[in-house]
PDB file of N, CA and C in Angstrom:
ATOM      1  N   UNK A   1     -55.912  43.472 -86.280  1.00  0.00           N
ATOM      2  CA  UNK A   1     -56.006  44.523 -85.278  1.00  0.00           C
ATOM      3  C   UNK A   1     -54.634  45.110 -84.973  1.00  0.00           C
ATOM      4  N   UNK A   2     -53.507  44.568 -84.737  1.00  0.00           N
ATOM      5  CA  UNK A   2     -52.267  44.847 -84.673  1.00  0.00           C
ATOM      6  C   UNK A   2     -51.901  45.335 -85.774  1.00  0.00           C
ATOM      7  N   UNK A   3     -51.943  45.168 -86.983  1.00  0.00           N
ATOM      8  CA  UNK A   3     -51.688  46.222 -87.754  1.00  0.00           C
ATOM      9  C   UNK A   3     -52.557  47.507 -88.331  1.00  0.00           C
ATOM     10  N   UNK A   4     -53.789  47.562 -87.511  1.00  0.00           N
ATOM     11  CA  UNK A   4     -54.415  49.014 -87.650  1.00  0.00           C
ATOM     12  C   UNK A   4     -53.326  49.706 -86.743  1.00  0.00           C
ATOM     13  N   UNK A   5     -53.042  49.114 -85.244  1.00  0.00           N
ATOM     14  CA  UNK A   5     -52.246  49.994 -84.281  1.00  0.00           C
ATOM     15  C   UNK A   5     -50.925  50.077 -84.966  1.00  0.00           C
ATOM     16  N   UNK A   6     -50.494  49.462 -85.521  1.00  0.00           N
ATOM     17  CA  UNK A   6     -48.906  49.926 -85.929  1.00  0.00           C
ATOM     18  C   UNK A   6     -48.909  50.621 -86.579  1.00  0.00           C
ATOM     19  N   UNK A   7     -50.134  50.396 -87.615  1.00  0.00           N
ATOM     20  CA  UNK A   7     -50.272  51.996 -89.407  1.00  0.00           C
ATOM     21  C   UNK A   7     -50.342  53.182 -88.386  1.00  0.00           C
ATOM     22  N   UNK A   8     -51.339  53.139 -87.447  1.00  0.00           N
ATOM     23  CA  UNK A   8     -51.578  54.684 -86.689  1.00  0.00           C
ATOM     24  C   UNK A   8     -50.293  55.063 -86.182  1.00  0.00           C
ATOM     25  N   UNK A   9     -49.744  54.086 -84.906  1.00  0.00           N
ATOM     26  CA  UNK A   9     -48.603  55.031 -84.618  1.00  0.00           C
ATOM     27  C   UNK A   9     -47.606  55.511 -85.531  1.00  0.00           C
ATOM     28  N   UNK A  10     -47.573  54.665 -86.581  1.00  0.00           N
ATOM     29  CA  UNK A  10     -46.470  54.790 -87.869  1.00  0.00           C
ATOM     30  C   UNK A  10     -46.875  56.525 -88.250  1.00  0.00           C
ATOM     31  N   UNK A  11     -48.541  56.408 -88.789  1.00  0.00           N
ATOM     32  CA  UNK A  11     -48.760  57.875 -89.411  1.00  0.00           C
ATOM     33  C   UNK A  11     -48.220  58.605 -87.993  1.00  0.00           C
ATOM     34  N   UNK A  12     -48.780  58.305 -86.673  1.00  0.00           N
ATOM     35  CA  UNK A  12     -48.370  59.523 -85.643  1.00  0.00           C
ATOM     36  C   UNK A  12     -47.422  59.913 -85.361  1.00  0.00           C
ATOM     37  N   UNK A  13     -46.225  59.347 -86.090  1.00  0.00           N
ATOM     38  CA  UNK A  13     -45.087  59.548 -86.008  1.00  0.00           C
ATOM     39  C   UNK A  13     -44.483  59.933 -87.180  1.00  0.00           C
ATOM     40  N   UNK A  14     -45.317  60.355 -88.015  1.00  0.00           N
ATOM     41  CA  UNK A  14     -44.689  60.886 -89.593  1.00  0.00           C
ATOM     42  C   UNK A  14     -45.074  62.149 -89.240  1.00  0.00           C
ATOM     43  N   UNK A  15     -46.518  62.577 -88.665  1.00  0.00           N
ATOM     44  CA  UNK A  15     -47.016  63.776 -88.802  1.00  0.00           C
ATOM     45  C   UNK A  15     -46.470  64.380 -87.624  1.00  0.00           C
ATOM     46  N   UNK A  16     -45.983  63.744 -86.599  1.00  0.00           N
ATOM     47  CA  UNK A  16     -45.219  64.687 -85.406  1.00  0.00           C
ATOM     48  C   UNK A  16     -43.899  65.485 -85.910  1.00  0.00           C
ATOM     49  N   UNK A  17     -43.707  64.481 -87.003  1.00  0.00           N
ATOM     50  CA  UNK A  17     -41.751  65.355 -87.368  1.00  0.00           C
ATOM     51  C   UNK A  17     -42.495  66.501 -88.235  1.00  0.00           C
ATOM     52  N   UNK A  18     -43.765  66.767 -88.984  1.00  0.00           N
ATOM     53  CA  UNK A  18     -43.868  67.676 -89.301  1.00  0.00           C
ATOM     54  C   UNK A  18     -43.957  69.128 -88.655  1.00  0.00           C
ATOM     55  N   UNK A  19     -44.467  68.741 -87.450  1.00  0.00           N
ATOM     56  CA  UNK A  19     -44.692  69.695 -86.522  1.00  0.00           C
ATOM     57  C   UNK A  19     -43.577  70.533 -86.444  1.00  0.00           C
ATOM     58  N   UNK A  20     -44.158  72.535 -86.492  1.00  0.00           N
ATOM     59  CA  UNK A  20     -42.991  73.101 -86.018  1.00  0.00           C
ATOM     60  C   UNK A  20     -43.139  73.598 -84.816  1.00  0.00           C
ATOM     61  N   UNK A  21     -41.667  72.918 -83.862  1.00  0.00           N
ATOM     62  CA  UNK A  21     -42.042  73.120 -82.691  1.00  0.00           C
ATOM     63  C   UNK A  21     -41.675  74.549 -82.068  1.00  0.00           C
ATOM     64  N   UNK A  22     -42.031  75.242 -80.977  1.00  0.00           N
ATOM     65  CA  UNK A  22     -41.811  76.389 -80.753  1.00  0.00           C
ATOM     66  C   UNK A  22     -40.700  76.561 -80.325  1.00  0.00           C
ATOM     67  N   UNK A  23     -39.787  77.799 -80.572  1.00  0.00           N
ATOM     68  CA  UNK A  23     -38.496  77.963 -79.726  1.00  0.00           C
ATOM     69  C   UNK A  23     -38.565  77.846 -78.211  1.00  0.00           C
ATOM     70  N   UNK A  24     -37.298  77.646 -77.654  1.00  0.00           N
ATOM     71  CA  UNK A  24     -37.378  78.113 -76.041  1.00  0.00           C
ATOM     72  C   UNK A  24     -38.135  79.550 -75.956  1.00  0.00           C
ATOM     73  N   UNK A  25     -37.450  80.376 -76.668  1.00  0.00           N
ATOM     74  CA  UNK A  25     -38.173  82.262 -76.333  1.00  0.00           C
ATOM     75  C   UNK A  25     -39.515  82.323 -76.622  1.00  0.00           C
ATOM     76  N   UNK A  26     -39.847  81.272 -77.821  1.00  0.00           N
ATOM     77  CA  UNK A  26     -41.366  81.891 -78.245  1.00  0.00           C
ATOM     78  C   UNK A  26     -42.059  81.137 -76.813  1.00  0.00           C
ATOM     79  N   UNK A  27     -41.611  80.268 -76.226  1.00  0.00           N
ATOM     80  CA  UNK A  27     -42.242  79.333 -75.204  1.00  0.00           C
ATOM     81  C   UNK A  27     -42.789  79.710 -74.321  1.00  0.00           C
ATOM     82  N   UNK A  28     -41.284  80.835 -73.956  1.00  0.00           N
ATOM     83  CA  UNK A  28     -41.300  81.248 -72.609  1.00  0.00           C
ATOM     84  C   UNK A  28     -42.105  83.077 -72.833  1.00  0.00           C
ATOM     85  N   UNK A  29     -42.407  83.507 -73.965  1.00  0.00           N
ATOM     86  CA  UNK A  29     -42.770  84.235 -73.707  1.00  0.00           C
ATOM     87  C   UNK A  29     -44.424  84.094 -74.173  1.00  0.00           C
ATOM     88  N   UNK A  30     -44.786  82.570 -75.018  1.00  0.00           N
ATOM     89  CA  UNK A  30     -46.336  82.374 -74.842  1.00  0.00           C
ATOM     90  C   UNK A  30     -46.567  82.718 -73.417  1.00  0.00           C
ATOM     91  N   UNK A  31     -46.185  81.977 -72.229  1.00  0.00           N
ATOM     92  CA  UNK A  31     -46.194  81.233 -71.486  1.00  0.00           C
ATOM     93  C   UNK A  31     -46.288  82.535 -70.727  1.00  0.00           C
ATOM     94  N   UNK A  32     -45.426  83.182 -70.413  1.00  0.00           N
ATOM     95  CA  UNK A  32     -45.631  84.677 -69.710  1.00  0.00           C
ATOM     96  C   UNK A  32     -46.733  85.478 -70.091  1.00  0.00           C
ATOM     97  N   UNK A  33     -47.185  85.640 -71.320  1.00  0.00           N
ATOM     98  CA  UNK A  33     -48.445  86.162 -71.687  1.00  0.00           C
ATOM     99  C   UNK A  33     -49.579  85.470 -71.021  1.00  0.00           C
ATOM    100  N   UNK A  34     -49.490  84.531 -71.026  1.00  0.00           N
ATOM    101  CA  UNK A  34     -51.131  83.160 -70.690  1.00  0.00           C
ATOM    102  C   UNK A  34     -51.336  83.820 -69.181  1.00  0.00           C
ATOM    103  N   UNK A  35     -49.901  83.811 -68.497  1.00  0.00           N
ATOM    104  CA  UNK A  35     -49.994  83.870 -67.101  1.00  0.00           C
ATOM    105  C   UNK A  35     -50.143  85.459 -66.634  1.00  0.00           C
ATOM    106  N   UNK A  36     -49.765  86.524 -67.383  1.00  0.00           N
ATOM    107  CA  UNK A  36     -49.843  87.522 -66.951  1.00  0.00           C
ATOM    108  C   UNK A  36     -51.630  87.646 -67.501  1.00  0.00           C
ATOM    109  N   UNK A  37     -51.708  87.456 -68.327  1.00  0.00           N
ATOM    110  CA  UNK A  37     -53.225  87.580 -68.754  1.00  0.00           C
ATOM    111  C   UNK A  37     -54.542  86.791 -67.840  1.00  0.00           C
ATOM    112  N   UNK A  38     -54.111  85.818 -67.322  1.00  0.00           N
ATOM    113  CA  UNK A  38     -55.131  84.943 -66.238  1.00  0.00           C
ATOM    114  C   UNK A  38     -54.742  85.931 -64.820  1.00  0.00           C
ATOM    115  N   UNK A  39     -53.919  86.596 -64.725  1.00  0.00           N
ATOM    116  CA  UNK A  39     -53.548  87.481 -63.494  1.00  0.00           C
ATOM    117  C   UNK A  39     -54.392  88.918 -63.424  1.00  0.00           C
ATOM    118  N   UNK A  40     -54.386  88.871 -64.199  1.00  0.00           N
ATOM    119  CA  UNK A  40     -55.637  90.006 -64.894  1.00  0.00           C
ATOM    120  C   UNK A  40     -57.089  90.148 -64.696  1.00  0.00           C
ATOM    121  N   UNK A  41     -57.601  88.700 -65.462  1.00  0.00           N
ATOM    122  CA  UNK A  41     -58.456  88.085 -65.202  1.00  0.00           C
ATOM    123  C   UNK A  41     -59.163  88.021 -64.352  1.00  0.00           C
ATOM    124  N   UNK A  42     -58.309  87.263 -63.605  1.00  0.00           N
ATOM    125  CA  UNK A  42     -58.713  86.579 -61.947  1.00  0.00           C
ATOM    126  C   UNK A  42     -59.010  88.437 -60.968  1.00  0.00           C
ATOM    127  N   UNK A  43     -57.660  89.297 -61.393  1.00  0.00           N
ATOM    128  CA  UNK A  43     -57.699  90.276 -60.469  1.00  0.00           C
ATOM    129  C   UNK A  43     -59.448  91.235 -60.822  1.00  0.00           C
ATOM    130  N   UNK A  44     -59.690  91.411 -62.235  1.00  0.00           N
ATOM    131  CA  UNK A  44     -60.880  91.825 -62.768  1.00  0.00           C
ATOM    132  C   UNK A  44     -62.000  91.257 -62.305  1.00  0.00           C
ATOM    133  N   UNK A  45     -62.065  89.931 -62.066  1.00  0.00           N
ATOM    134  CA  UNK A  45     -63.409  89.300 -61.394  1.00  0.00           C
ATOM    135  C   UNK A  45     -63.445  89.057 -60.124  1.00  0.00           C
ATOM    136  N   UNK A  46     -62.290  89.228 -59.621  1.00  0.00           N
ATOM    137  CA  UNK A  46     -62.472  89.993 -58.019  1.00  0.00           C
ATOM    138  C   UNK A  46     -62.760  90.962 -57.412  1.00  0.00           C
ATOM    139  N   UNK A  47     -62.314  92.027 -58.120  1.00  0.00           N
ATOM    140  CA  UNK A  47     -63.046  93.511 -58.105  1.00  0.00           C
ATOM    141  C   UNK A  47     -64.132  93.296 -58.464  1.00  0.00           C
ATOM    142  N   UNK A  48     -64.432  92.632 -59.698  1.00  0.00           N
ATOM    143  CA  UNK A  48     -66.183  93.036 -59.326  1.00  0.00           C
ATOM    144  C   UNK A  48     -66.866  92.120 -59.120  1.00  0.00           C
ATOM    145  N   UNK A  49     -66.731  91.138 -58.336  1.00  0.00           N
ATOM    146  CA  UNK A  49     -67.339  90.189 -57.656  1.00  0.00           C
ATOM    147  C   UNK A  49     -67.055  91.208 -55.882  1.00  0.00           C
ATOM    148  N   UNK A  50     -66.363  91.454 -55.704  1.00  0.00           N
ATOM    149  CA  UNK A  50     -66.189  92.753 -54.207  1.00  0.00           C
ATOM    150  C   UNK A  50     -67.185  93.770 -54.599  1.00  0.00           C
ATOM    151  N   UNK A  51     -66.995  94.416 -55.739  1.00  0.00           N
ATOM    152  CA  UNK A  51     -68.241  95.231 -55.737  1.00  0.00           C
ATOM    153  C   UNK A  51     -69.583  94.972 -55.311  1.00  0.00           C
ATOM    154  N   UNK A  52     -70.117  93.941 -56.436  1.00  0.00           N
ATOM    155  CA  UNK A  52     -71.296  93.372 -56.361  1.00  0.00           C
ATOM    156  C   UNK A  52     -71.787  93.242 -55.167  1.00  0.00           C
ATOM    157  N   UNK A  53     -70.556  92.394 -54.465  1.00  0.00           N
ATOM    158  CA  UNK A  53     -71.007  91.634 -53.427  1.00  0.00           C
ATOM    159  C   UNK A  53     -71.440  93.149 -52.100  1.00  0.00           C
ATOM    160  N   UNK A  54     -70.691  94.031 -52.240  1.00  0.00           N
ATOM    161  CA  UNK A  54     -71.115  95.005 -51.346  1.00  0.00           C
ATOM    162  C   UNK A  54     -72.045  96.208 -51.585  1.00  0.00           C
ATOM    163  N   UNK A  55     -72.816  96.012 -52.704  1.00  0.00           N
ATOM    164  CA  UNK A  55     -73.308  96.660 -53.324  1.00  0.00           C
ATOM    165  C   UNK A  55     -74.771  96.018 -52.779  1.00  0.00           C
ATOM    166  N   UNK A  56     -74.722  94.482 -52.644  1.00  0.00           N
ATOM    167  CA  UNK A  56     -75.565  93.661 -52.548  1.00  0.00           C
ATOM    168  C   UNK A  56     -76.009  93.200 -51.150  1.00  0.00           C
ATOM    169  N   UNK A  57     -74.758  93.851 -50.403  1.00  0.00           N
ATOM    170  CA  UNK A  57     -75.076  94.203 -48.822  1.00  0.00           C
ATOM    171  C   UNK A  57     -75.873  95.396 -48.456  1.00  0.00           C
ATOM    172  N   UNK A  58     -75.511  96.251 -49.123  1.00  0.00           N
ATOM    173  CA  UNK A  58     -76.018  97.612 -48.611  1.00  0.00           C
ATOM    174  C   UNK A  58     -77.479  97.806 -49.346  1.00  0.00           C
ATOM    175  N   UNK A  59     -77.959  96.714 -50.400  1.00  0.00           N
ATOM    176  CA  UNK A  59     -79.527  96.927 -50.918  1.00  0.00           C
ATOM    177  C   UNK A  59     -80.055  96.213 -49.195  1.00  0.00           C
ATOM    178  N   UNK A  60     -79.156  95.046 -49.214  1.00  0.00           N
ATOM    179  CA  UNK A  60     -80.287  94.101 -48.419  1.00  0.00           C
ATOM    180  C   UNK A  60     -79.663  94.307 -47.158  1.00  0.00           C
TER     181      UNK A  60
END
């Protein structure tokens, strides 16, 4: 059993150095996209969740 866990972390640690990791800039500008885009989002399904919702006053 101890050496299934040592082969794994061994491979998980061969295949992590393969990884290419992202720059600081590409990071920070995923990262600004995700957040300006959920700002969006959120602002879009508030408007029309306000609509609805008063749309849904004035039937009933």
């Amino acid at each position: 059993m101890i050496g299934k866990v040592t082969k794994y972390l061994s491979d998980v640690h061969k295949e992590t150095k393969k990884v290419i990791w992202p720059t600081r800039n590409e990071l920070v500008e995923s990262s600004t996209v995700v957040v300006v885009l959920s700002l969006l989002m959120a602002t879009f399904v508030f408007i029309i969740d306000y609509l609805l919702n008063t749309i849904l006053k004035l039937i009933l």
